[in-house]
C-alpha atoms as a PDB file:
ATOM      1  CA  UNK A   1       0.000   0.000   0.000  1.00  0.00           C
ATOM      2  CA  UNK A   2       2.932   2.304   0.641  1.00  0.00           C
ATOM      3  CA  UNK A   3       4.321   1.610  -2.307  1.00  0.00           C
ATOM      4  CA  UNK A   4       1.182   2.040  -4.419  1.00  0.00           C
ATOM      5  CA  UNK A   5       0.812   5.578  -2.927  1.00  0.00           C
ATOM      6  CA  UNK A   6       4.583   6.681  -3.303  1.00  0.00           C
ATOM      7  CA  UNK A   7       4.171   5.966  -7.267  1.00  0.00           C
ATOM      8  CA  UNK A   8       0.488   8.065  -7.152  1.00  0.00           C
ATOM      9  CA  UNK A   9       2.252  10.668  -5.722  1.00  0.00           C
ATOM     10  CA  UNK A  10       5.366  10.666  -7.981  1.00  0.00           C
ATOM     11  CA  UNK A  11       2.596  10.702 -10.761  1.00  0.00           C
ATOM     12  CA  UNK A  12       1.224  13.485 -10.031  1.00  0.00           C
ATOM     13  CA  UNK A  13       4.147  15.205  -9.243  1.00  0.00           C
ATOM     14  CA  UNK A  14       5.791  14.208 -13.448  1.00  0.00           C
ATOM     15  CA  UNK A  15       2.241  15.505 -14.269  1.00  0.00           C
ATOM     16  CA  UNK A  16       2.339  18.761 -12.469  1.00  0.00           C
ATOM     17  CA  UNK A  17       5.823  19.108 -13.411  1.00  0.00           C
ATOM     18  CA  UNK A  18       5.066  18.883 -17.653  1.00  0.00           C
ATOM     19  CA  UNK A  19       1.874  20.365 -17.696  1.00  0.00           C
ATOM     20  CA  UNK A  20       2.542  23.113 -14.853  1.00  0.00           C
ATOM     21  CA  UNK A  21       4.524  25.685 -17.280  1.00  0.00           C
ATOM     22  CA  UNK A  22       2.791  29.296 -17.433  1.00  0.00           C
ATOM     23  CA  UNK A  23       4.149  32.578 -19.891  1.00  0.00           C
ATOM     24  CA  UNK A  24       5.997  33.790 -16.843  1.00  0.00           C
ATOM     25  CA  UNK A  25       7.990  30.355 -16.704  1.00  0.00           C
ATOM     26  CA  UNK A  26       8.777  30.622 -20.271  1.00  0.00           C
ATOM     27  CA  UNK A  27       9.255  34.296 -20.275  1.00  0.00           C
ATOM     28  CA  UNK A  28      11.575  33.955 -17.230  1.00  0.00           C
ATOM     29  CA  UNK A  29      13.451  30.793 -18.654  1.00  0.00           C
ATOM     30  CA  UNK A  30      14.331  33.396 -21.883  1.00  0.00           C
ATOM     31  CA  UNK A  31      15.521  36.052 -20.084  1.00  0.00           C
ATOM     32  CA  UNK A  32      17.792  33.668 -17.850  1.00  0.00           C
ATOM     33  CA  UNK A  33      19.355  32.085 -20.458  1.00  0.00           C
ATOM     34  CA  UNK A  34      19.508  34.697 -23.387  1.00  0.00           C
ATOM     35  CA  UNK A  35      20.478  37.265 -21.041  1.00  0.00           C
ATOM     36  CA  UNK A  36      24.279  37.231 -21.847  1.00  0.00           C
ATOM     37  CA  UNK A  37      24.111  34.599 -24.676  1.00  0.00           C
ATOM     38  CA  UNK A  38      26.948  35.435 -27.464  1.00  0.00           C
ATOM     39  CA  UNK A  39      25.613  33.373 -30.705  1.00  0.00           C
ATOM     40  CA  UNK A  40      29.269  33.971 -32.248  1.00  0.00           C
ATOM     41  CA  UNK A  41      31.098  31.632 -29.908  1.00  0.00           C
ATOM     42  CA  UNK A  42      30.962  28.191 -30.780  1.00  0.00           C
ATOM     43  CA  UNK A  43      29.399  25.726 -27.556  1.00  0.00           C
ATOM     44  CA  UNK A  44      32.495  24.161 -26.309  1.00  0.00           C
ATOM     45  CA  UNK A  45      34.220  25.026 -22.942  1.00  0.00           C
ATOM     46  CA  UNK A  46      37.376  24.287 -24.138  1.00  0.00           C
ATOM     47  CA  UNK A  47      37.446  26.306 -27.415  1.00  0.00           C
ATOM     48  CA  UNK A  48      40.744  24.646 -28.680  1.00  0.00           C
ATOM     49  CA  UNK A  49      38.455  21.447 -29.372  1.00  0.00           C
ATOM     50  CA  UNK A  50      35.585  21.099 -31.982  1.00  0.00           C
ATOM     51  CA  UNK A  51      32.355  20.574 -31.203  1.00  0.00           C
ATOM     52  CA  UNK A  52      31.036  17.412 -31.933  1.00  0.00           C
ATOM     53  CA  UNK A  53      27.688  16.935 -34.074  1.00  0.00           C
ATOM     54  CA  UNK A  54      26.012  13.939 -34.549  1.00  0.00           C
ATOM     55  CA  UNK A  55      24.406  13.854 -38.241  1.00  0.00           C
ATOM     56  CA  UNK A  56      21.678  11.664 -39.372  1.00  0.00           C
ATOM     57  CA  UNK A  57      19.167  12.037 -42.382  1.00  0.00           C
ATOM     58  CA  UNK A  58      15.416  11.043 -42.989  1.00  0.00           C
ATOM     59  CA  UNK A  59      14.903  10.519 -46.485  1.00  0.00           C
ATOM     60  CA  UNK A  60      11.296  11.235 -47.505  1.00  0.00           C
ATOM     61  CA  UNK A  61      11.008  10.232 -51.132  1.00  0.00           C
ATOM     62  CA  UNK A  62      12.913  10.426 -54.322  1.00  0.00           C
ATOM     63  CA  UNK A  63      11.272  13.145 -56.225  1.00  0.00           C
ATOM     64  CA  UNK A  64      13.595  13.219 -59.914  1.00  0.00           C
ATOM     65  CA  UNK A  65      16.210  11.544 -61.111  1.00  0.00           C
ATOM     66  CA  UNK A  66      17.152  13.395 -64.331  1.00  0.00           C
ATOM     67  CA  UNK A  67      19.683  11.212 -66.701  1.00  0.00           C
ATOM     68  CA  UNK A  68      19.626  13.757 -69.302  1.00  0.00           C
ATOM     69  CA  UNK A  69      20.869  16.750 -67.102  1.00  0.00           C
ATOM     70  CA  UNK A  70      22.550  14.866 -64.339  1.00  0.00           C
ATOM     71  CA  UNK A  71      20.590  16.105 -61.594  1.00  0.00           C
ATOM     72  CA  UNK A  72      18.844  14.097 -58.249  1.00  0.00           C
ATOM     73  CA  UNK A  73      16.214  15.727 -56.724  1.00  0.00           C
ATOM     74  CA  UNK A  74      14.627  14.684 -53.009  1.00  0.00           C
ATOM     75  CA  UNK A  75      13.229  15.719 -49.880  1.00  0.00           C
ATOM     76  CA  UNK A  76      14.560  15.398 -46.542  1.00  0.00           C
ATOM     77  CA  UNK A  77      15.562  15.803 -43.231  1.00  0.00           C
ATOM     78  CA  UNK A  78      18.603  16.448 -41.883  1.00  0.00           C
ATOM     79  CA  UNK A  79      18.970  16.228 -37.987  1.00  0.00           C
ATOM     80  CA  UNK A  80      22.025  17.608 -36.169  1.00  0.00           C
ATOM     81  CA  UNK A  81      22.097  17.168 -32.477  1.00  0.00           C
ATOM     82  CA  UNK A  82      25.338  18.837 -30.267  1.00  0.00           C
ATOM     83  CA  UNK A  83      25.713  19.544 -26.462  1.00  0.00           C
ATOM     84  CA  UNK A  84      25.200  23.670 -25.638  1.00  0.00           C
ATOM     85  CA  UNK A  85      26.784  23.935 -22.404  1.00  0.00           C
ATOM     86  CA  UNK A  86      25.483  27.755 -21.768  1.00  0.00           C
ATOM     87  CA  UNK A  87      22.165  26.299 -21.796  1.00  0.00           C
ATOM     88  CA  UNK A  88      21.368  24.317 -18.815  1.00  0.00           C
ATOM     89  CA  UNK A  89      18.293  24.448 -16.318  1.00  0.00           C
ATOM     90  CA  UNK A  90      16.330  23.136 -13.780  1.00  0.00           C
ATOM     91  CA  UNK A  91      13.111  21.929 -15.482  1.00  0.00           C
ATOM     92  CA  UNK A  92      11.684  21.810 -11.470  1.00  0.00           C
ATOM     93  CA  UNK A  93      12.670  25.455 -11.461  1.00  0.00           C
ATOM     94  CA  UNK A  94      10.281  26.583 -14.408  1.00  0.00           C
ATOM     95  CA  UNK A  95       7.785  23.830 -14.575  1.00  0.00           C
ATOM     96  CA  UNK A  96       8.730  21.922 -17.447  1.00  0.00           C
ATOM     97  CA  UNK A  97      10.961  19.648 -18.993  1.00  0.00           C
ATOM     98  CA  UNK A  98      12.256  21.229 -22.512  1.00  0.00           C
ATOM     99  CA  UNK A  99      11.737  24.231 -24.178  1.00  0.00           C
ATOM    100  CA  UNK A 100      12.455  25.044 -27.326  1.00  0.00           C
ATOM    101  CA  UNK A 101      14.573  28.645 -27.669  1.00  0.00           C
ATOM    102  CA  UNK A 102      16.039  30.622 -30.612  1.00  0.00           C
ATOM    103  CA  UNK A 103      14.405  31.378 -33.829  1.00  0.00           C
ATOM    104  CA  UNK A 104      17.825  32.222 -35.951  1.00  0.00           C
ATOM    105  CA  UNK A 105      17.230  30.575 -38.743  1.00  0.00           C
ATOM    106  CA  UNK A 106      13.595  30.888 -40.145  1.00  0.00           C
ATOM    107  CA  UNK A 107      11.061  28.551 -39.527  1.00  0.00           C
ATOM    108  CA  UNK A 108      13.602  25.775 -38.128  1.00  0.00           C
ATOM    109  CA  UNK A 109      14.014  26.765 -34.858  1.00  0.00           C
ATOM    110  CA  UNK A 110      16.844  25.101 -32.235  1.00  0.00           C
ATOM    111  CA  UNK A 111      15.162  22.866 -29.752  1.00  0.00           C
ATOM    112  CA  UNK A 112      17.036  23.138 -26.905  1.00  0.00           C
ATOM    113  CA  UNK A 113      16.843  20.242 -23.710  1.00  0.00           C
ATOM    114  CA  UNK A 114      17.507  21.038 -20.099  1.00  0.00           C
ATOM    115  CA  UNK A 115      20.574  19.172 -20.102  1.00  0.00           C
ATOM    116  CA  UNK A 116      22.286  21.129 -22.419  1.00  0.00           C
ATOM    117  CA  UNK A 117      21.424  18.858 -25.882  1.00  0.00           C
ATOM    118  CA  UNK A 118      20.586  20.835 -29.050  1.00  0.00           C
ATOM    119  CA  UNK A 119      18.770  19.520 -32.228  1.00  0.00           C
ATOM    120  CA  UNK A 120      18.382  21.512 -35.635  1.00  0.00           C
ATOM    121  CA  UNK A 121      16.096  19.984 -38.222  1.00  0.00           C
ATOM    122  CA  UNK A 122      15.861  21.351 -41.475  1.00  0.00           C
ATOM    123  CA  UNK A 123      13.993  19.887 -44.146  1.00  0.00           C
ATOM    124  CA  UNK A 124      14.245  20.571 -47.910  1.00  0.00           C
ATOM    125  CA  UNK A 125      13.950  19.378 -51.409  1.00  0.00           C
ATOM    126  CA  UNK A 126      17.527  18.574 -51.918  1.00  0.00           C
ATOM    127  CA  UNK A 127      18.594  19.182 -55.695  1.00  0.00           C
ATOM    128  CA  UNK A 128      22.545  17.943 -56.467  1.00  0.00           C
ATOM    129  CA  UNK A 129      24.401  16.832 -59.618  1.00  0.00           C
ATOM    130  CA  UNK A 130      25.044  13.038 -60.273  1.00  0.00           C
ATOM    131  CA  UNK A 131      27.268  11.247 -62.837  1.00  0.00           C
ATOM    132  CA  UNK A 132      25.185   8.845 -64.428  1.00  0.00           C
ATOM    133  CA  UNK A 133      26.670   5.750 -66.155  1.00  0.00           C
ATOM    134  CA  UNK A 134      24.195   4.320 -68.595  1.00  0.00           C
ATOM    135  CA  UNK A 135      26.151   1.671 -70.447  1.00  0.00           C
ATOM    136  CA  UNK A 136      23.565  -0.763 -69.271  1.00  0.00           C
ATOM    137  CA  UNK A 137      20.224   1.920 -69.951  1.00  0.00           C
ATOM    138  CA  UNK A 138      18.097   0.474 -68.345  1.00  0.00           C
ATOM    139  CA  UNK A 139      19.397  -2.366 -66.491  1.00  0.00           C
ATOM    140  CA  UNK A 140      21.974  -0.189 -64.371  1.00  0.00           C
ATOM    141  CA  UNK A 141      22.160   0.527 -60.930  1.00  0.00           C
ATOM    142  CA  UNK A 142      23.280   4.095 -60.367  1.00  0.00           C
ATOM    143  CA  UNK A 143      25.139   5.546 -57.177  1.00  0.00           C
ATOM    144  CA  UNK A 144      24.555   9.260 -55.952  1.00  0.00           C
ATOM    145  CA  UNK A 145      26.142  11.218 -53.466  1.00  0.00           C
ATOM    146  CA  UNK A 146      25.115  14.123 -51.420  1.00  0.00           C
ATOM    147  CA  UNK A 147      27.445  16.225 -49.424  1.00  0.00           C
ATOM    148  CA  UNK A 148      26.751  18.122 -46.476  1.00  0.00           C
ATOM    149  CA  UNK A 149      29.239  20.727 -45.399  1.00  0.00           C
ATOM    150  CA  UNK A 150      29.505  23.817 -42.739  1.00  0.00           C
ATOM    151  CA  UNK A 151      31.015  26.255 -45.152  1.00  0.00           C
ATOM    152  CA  UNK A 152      34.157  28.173 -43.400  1.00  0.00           C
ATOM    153  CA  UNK A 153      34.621  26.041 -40.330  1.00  0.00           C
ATOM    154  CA  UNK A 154      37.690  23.880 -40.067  1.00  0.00           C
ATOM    155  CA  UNK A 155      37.642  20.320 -38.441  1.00  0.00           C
ATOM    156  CA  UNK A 156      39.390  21.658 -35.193  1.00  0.00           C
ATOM    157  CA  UNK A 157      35.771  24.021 -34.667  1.00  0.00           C
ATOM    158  CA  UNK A 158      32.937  21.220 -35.903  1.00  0.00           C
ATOM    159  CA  UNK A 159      32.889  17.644 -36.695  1.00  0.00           C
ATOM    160  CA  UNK A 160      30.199  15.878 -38.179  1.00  0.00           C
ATOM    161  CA  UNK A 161      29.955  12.956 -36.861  1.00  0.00           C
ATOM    162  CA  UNK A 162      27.399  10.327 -38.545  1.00  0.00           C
ATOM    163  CA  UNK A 163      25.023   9.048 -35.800  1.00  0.00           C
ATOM    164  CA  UNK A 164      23.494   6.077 -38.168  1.00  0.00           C
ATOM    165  CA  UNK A 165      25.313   4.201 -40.365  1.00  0.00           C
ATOM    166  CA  UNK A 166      21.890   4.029 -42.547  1.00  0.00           C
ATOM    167  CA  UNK A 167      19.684   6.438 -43.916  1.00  0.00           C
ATOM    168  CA  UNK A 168      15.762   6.782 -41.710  1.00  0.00           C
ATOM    169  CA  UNK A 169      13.506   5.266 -44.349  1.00  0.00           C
ATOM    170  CA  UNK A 170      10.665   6.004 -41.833  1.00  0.00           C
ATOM    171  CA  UNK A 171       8.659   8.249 -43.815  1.00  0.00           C
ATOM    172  CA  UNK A 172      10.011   7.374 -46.991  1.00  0.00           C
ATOM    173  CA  UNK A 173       7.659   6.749 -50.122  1.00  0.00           C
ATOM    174  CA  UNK A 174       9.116   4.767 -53.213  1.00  0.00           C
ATOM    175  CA  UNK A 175       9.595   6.157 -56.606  1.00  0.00           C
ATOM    176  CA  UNK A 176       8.217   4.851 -59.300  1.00  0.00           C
ATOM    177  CA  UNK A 177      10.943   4.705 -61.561  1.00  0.00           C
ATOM    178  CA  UNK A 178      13.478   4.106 -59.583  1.00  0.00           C
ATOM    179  CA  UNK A 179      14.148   1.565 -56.294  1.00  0.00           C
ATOM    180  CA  UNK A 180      16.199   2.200 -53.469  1.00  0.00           C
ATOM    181  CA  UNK A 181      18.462  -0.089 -53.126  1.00  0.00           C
ATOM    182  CA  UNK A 182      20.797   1.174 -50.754  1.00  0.00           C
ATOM    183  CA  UNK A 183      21.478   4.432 -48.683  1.00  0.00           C
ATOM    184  CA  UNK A 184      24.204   5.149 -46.181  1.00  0.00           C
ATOM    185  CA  UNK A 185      25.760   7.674 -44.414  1.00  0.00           C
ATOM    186  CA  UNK A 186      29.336   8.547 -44.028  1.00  0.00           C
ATOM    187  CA  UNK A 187      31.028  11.597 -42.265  1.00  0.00           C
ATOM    188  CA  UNK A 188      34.306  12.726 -43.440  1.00  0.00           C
ATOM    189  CA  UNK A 189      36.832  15.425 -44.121  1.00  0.00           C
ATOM    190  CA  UNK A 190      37.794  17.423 -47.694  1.00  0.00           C
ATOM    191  CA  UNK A 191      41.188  18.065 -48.122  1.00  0.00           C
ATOM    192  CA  UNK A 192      41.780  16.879 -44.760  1.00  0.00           C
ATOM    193  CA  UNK A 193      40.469  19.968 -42.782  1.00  0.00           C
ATOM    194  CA  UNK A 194      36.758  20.693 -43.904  1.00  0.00           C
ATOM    195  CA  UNK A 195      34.508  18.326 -42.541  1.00  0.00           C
ATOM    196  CA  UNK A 196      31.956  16.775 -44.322  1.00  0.00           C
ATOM    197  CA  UNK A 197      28.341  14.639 -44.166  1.00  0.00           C
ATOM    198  CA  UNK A 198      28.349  12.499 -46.839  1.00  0.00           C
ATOM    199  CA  UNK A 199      24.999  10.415 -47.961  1.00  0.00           C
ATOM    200  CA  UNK A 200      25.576   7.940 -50.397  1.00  0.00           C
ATOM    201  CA  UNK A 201      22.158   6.480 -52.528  1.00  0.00           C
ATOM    202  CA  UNK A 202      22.281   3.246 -54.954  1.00  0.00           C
ATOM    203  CA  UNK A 203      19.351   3.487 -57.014  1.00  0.00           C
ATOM    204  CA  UNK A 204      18.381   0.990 -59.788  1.00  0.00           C
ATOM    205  CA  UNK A 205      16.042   1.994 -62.497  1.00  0.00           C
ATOM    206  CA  UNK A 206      12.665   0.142 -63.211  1.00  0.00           C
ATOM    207  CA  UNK A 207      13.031  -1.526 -66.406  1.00  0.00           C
ATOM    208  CA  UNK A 208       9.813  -2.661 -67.186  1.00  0.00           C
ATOM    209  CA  UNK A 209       8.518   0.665 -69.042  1.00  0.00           C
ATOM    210  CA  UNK A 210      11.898   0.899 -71.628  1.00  0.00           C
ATOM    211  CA  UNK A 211      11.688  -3.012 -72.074  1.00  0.00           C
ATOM    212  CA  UNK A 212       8.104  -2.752 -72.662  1.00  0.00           C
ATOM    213  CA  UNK A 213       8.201   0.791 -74.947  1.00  0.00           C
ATOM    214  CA  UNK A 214      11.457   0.565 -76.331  1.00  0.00           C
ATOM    215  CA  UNK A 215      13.737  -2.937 -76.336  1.00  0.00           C
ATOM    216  CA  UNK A 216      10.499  -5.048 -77.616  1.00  0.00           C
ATOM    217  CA  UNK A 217       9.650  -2.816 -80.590  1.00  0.00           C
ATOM    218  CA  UNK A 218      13.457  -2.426 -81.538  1.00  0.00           C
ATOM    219  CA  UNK A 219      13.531  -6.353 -81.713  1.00  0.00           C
ATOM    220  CA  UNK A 220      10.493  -6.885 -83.667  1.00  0.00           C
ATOM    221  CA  UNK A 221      11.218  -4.485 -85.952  1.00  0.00           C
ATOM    222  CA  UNK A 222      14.737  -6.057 -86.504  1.00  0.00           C
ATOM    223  CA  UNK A 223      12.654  -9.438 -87.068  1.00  0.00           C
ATOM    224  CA  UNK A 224      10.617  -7.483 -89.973  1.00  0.00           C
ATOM    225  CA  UNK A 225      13.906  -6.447 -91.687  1.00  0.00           C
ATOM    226  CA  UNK A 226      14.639 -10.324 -92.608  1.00  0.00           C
ATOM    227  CA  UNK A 227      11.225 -10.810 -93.447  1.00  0.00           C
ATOM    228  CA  UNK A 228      11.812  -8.716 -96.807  1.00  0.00           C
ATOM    229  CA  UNK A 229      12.879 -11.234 -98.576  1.00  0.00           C
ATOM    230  CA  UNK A 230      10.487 -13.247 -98.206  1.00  0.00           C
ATOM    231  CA  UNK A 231       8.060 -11.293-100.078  1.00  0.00           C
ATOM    232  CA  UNK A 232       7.868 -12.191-103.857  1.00  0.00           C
ATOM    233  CA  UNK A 233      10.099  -9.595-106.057  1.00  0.00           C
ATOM    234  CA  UNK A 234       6.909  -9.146-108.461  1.00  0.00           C
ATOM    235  CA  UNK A 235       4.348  -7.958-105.780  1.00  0.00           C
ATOM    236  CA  UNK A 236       6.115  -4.733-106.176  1.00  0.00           C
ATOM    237  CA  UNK A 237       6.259  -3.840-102.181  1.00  0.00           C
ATOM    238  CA  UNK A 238       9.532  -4.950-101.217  1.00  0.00           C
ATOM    239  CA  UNK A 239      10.822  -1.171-101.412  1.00  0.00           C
ATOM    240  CA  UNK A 240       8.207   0.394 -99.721  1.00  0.00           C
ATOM    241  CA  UNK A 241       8.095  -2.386 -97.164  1.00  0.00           C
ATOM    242  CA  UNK A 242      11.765  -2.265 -96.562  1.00  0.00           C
ATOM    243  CA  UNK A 243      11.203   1.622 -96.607  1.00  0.00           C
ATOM    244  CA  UNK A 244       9.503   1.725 -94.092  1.00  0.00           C
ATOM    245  CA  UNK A 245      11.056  -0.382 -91.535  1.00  0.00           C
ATOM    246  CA  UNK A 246      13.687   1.578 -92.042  1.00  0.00           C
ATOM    247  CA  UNK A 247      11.612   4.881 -90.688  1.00  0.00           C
ATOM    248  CA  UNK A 248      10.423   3.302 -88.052  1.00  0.00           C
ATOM    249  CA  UNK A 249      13.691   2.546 -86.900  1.00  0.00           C
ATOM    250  CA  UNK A 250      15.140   5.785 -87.449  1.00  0.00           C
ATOM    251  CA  UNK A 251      12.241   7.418 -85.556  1.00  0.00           C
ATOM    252  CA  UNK A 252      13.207   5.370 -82.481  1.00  0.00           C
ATOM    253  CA  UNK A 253      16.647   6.170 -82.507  1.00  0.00           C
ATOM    254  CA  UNK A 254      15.616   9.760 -82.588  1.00  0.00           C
ATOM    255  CA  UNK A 255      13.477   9.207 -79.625  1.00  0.00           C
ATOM    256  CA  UNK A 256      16.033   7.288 -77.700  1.00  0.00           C
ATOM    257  CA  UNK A 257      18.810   9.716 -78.050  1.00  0.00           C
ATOM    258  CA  UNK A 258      16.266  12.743 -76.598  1.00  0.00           C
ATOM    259  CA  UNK A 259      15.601  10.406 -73.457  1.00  0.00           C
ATOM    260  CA  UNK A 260      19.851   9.749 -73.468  1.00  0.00           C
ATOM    261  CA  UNK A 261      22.041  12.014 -71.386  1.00  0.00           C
ATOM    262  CA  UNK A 262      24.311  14.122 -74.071  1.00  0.00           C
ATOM    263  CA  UNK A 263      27.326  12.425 -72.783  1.00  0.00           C
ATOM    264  CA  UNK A 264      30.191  10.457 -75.227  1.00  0.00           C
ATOM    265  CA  UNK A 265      31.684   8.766 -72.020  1.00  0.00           C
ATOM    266  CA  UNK A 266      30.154   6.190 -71.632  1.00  0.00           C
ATOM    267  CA  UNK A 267      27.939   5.125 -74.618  1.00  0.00           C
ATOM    268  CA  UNK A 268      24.667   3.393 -73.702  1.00  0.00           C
ATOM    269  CA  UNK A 269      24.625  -0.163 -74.895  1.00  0.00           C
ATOM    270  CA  UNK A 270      21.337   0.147 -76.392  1.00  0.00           C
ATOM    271  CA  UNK A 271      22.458   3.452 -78.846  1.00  0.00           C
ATOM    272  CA  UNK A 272      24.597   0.860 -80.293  1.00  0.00           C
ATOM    273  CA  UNK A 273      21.825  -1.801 -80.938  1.00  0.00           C
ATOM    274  CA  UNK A 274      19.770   0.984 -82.458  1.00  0.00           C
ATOM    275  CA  UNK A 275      22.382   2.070 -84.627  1.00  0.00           C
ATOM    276  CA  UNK A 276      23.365  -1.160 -85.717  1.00  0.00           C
ATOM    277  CA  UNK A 277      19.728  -2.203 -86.821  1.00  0.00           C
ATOM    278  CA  UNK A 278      19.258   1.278 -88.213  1.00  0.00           C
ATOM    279  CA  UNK A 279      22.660  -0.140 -90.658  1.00  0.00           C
ATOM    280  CA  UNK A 280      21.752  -3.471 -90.964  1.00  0.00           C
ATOM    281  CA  UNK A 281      18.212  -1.884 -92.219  1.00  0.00           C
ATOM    282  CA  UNK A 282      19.991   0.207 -94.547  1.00  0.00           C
ATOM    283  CA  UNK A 283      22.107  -2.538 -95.975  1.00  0.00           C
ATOM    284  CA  UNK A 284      18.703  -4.317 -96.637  1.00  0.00           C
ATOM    285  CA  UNK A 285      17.487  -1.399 -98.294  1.00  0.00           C
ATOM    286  CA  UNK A 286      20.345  -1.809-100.493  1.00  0.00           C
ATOM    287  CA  UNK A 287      20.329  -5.176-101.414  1.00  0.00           C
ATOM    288  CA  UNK A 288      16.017  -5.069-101.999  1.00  0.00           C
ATOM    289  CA  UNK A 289      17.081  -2.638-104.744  1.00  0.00           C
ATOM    290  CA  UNK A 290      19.558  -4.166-106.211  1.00  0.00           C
ATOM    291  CA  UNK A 291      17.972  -7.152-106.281  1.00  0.00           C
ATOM    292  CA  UNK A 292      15.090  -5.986-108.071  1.00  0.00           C
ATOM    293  CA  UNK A 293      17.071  -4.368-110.447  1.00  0.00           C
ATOM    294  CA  UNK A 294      17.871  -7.483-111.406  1.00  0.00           C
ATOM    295  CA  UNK A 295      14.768  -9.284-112.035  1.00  0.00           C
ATOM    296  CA  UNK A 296      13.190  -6.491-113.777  1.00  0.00           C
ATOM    297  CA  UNK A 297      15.925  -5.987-115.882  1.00  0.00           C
ATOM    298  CA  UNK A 298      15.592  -6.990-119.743  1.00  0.00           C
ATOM    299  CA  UNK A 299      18.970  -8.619-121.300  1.00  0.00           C
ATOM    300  CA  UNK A 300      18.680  -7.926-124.856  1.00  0.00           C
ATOM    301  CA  UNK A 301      22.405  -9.419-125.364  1.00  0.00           C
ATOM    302  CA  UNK A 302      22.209 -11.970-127.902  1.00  0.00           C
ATOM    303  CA  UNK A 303      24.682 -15.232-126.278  1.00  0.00           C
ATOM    304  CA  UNK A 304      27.385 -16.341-128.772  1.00  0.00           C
ATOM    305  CA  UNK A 305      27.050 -19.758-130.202  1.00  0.00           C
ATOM    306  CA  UNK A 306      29.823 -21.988-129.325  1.00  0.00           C
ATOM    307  CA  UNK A 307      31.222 -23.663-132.720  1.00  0.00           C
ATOM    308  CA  UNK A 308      33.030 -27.060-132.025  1.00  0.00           C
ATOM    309  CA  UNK A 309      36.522 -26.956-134.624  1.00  0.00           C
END
C-alpha cells in the first residue's frame, strides 16, 4: 500500500511538473538564459576542441532523377544534435521539462533540452548533380552522393559525426521509376580539414517501361527487316516495305537519343543496338534494290554460239 501511494504521488508530481509551465515560466526561462548569450562563440568550454555533431538524415522520397541533365532531386531531413553547455536548467525550477529557444534561422528553430542537448532539423527538397553511367540503360544501378558541409569552419571548430550508419527510411515513399536499393551515411573530411556529411544512394532503375516501350519494338522491328525477302520480287512492295522499316527505326533512334544524357563517355549499350539495326536496315534497303534491279531488268544481249573446230 505504501508503495502504491509513493508511485500516485510521484505521478502526479511528473504531471504537475510537464503540464505546470505558465508565460511567466517561459518568459523567465528566456531572459535567464539569453540574457548574456553570445551566438558567435561556438558551444564548447574548451574552445581549442571542436564541437562534436552527430548527423543523421530522414529521407522522404525520391522526387527526380534526371539522366539527361545529371541532376537528383529529393526531400529530406537532416537532424544535427550537439551539447550547448550555456544552456542548462532546472526543469523543477520553471515547470517543465524542454523548451524550445532561438528562432535564428527561419522557420527551423533550435530545440534546446535542459541538459544542455541541441537539435536543428531542417527539411528541404535537396537538388545535387550526379554522374550517371548508362552503359547498361536500363538495367543499371546508379550511385549518388550528397554532401553536407559547414562552409568556413575547419575540423578543429565542428565535426560531423554520422550518428546512423543508414539512412531513416521512416517516412520514406518509393519512386516509381526508380528503387532504393541502398542508402548510407558517411562523415568525413575534404582536403583533410573541412569536414563533411556524406549520404551515399544506390538506385536501380525500373526496367519494365523501356523493355516494354522501347527494347520489344526495336527487336520486332529487326525481325521485320529479314522478313523482306520473303516477299515475292513481283508484288512490287519490297521497297516500300523495306522503306519503311527503315523509318520506323530511325524514328526510335531519334526518340532514344532525346531520353539519353548528351554524354560520349560512356555510350549506352542500347544506342549501339539501335544504330546497328538502323545499318543493318539500310544494308537491306540496299540489297532489296539491287535485287530488283535485277529481275526487272531486260537482257537484250544476244549469247554467242559456241562452234566445235
Amino acid at each position: 500500500m505504501l508503495e502504491r501511494s509513493f508511485l500516485l504521488v510521484l505521478l502526479l508530481l511528473v504531471v504537475q511538473v510537464h503540464h505546470g509551465q505558465t508565460m511567466d515560466d517561459a518568459a523567465m526561462l528566456h531572459k535567464t538564459l539569453l540574457a548574456d548569450y553570445n551566438k558567435h562563440i561556438r558551444p564548447s568550454v574548451d574552445q581549442s576542441k571542436p564541437v562534436i555533431v552527430n548527423v543523421t538524415f530522414d529521407l522522404v522520397p525520391v522526387r527526380e532523377v534526371d539522366e539527361i541533365m545529371g541532376k537528383i532531386s529529393l526531400v529530406g531531413a537532416l537532424w544535427l544534435i550537439w551539447k550547448e553547455p550555456r544552456m542548462l536548467w532546472n526543469p523543477f525550477a520553471y515547470s517543465q521539462p524542454t523548451k524550445a529557444v532561438g528562432a535564428d534561422h527561419y522557420w527551423y528553430p533550435v530545440r534546446i533540452y535542459y541538459d544542455g542537448t541541441a537539435v536543428w532539423t531542417p527539411i528541404d527538397v535537396v537538388t545535387t548533380t550526379c554522374t550517371f553511367d548508362i552503359t547498361y540503360y536500363p538495367f543499371a544501378v546508379q550511385t549518388c552522393e550528397i554532401s553536407f558541409m559547414p562552409y568556413g569552419a575547419f575540423v578543429n571548430e565542428i565535426y560531423l559525426h554520422a550518428a546512423e550508419k543508414e539512412v531513416s527510411r521512416r517516412y520514406f515513399t518509393e519512386n516509381g521509376e526508380w528503387a532504393l536499393e541502398k542508402a548510407e551515411t558517411v562523415s568525413g573530411l575534404i582536403d583533410e580539414q573541412f569536414p563533411t556529411f556524406v549520404i551515399v544512394l544506390e538506385l536501380r532503375r525500373r526496367p519494365t517501361f523501356v523493355i516494354v516501350n522501347v527494347i520489344l519494338p526495336i527487336l520486332f522491328m529487326g525481325l521485320l527487316n529479314a522478313l523482306v525477302f520473303f516477299l515475292p520480287a513481283s508484288s512490287g512492295e519490297r521497297v516500300s516495305f523495306a522503306m519503311t522499316v527503315l523509318l520506323a527505326i530511325a524514328v526510335f533512334l531519334t526518340l532514344v537519343g532525346d531520353n539519353m544524357p548528351k554524354t560520349s563517355q560512356p555510350m549506352s549499350t542500347i544506342c549501339y543496338f539501335l544504330l546497328t539495326n538502323l545499318v543493318l536496315s539500310s544494308l537491306i534497303m540496299i540489297v532489296t534494290v539491287l535485287n530488283l534491279n535485277l529481275y526487272h531488268k531486260v537482257y537484250t544481249t544476244t549469247v554467242p554460239h559456241l562452234y566445235a573446230l
